[in-house]
N, C-alpha and C. Protein backbone atom coordinates (compact mmCIF):
# COMPACT_ATOMS: atom_id res chain seq x y z
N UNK A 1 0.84 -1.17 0.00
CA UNK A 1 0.00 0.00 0.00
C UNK A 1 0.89 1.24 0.00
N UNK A 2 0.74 1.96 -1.04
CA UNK A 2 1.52 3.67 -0.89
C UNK A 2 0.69 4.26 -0.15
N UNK A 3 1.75 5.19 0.70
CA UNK A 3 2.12 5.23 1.64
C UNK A 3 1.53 7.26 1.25
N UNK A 4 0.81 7.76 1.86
CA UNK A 4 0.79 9.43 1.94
C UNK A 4 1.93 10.36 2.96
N UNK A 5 2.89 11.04 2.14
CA UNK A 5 4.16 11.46 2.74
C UNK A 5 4.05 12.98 2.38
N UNK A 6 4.19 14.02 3.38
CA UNK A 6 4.61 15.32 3.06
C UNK A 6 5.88 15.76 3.71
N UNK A 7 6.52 16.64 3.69
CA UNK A 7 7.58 16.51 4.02
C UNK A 7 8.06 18.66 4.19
N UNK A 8 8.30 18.75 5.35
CA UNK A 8 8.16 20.47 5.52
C UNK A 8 9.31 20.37 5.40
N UNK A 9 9.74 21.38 5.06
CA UNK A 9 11.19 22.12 4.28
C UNK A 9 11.92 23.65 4.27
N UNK A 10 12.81 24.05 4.41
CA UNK A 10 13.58 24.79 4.22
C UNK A 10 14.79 24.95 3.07
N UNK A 11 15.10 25.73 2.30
CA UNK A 11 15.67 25.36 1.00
C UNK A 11 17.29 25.17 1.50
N UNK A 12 17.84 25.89 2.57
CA UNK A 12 19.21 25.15 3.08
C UNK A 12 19.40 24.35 3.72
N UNK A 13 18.40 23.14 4.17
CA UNK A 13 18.66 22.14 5.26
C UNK A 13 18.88 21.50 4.36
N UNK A 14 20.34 20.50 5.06
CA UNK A 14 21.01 19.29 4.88
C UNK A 14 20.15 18.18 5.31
N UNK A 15 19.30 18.30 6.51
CA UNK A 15 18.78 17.28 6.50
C UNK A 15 17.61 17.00 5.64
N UNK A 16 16.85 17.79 5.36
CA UNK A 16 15.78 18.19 4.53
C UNK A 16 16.10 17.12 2.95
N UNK A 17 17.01 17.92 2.95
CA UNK A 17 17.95 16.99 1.28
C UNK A 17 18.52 15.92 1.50
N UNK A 18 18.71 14.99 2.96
CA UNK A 18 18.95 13.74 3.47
C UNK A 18 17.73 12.79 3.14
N UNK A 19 16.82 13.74 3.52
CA UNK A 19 15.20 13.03 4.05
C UNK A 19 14.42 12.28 1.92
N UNK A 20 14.94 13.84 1.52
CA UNK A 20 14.47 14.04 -0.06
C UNK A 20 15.45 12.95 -0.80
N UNK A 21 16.03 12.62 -0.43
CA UNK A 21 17.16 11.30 -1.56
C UNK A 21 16.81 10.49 -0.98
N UNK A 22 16.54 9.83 0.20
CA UNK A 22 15.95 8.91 1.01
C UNK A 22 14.97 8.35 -0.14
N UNK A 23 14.00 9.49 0.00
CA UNK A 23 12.89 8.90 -0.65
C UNK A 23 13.02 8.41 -2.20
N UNK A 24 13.61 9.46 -2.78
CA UNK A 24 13.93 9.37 -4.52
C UNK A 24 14.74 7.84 -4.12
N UNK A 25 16.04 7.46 -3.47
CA UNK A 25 16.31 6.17 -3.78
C UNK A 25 15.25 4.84 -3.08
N UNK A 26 14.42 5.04 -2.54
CA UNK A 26 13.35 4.14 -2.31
C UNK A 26 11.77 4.77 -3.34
N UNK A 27 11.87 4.99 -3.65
CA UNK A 27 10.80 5.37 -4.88
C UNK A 27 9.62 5.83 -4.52
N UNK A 28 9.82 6.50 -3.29
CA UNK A 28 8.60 7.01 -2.36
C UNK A 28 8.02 8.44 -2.56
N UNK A 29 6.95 8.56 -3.19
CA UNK A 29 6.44 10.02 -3.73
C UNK A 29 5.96 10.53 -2.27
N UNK A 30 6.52 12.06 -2.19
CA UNK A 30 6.04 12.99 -1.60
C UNK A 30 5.67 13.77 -2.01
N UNK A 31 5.10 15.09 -0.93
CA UNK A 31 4.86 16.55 -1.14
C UNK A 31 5.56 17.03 -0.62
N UNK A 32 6.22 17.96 -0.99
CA UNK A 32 7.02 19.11 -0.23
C UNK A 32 6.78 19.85 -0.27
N UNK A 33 6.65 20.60 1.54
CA UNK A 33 6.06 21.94 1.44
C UNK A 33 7.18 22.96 2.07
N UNK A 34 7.59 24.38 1.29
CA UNK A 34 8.55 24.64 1.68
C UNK A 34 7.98 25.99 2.83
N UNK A 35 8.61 25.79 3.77
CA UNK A 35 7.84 26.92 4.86
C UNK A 35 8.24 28.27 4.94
N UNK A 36 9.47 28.72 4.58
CA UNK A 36 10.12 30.03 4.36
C UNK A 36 8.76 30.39 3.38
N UNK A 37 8.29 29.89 2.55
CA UNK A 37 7.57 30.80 1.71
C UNK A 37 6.27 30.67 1.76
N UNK A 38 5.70 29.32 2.37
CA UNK A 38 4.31 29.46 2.24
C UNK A 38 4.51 29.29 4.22
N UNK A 39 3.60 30.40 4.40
CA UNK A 39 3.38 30.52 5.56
C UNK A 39 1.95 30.06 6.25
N UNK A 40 1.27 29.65 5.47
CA UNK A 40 0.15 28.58 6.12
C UNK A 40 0.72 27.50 5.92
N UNK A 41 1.66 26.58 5.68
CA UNK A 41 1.90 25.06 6.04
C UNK A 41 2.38 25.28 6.99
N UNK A 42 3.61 26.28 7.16
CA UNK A 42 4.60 27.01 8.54
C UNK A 42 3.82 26.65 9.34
N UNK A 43 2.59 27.25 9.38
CA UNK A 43 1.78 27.24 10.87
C UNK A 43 0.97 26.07 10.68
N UNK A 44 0.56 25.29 9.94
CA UNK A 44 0.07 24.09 10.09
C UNK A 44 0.86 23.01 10.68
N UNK A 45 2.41 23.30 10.22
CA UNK A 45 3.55 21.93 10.51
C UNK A 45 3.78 22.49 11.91
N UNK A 46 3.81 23.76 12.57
CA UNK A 46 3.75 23.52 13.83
C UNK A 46 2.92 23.23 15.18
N UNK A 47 1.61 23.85 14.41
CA UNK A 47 0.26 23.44 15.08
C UNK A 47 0.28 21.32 15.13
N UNK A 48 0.19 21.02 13.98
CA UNK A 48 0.24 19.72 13.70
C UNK A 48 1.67 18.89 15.13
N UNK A 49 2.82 19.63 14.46
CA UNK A 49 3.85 18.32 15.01
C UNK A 49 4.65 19.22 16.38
N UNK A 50 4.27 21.11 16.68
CA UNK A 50 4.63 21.31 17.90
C UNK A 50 6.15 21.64 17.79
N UNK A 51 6.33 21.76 16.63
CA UNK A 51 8.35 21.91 16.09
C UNK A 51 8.21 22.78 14.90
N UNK A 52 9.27 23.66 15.56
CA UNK A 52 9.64 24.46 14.21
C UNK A 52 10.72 24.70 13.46
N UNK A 53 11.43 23.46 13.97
CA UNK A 53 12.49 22.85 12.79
C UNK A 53 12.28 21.82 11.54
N UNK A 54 13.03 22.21 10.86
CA UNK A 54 12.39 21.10 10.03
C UNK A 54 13.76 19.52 9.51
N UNK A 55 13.26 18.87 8.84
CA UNK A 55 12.77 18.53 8.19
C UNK A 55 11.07 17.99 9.41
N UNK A 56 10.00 18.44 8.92
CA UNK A 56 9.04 17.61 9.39
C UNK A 56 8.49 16.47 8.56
N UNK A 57 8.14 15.47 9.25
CA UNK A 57 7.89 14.45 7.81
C UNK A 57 6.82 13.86 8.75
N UNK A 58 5.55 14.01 7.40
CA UNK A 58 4.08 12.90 7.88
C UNK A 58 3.89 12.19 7.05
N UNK A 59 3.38 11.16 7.69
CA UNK A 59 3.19 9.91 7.19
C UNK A 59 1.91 9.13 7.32
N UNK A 60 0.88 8.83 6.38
CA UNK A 60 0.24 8.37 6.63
C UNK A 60 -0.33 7.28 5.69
N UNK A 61 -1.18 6.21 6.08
CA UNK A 61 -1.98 5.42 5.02
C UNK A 61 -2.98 6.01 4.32
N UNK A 62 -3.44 7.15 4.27
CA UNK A 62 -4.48 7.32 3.71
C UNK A 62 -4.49 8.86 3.62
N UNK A 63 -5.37 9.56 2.83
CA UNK A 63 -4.84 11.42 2.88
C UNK A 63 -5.67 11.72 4.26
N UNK A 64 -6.42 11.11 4.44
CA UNK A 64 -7.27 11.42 5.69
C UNK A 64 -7.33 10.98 6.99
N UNK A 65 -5.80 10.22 6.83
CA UNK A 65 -5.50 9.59 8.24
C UNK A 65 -4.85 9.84 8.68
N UNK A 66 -4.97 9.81 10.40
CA UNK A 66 -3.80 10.63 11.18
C UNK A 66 -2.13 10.15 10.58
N UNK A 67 -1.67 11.30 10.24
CA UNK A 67 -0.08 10.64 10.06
C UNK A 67 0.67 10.36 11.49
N UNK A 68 1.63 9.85 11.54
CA UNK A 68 3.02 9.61 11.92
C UNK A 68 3.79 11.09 11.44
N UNK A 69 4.37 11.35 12.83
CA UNK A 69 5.29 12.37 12.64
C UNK A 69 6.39 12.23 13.02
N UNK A 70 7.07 12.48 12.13
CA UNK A 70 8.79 11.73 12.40
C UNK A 70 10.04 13.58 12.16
N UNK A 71 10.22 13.97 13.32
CA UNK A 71 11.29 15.37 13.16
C UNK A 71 12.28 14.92 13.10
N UNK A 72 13.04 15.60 11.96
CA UNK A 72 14.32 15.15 11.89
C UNK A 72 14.56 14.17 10.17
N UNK A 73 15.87 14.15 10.06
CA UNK A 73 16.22 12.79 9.05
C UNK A 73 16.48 11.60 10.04
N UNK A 74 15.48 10.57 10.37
CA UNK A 74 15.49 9.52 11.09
C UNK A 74 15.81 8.54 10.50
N UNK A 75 16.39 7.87 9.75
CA UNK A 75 16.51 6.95 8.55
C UNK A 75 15.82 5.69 9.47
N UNK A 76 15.92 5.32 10.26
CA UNK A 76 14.89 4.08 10.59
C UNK A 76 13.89 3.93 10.97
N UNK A 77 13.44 5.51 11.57
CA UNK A 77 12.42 5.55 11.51
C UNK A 77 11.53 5.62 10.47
N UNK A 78 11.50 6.61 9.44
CA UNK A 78 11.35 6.21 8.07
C UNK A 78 10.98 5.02 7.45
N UNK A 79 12.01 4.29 7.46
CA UNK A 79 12.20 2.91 7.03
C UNK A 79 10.88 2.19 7.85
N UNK A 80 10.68 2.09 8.67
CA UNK A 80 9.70 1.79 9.53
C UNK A 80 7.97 1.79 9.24
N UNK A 81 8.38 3.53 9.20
CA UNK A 81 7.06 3.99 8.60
C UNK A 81 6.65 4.07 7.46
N UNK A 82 7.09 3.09 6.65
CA UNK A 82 7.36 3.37 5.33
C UNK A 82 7.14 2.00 5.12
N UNK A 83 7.23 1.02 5.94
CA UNK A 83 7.57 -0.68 5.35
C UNK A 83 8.54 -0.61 4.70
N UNK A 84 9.72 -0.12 4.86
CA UNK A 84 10.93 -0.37 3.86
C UNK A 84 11.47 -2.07 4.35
C-alpha cells in the first residue's frame, strides 16, 4: 500500500535533502512543502507536530488519516514507517 508522505522544508537544510534522496532512492512520492515561503503550512507543521524545525515528515496510510510524525532525518524511523 503507498504510503501518503509530506515533508516540511527549508531550502538550506542538509537534512531536509537527506530526508528528499531517502525517498527518490526508495521510490517514495512525496509533497514538499517549503515553509520560508508558504506561511500557512509554517503554521500548520507547527500546530500539527509542535516543532519548528524542520525537516518535518508525515506519514500516513491514507490522505485522511492521522499521520506519523517523524522530526528530523530519522533513517529508521522512516524505514519503519514506510515498510521499507
Amino acid at each position: 500500500m503507498e504510503k501518503h508522505v509530506a515533508i516540511y522544508t527549508t531550502p538550506g537544510c542538509v537534512y531536509c535533502r537527506h530526508a528528499k534522496d531517502f525517498f527518490n532512492e526508495h521510490g517514495v512520492k512525496y509533497e514538499e512543502y517549503n515553509v520560508v515561503t508558504d506561511l500557512a503550512r509554517r503554521q500548520e507543521m507547527v500546530d500539527k507536530s509542535g516543532q519548528r524545525g524542520v525537516p518535518v515528515i508525515m506519514i500516513a496510510n491514507t490522505p485522511s488519516a492521522e499521520p506519523e510524525i517523524i522530526v528530523g532525518f530519522d533513517q529508521s524511523a522512516l524505514t519503519r514507517a514506510l515498510g521499507l
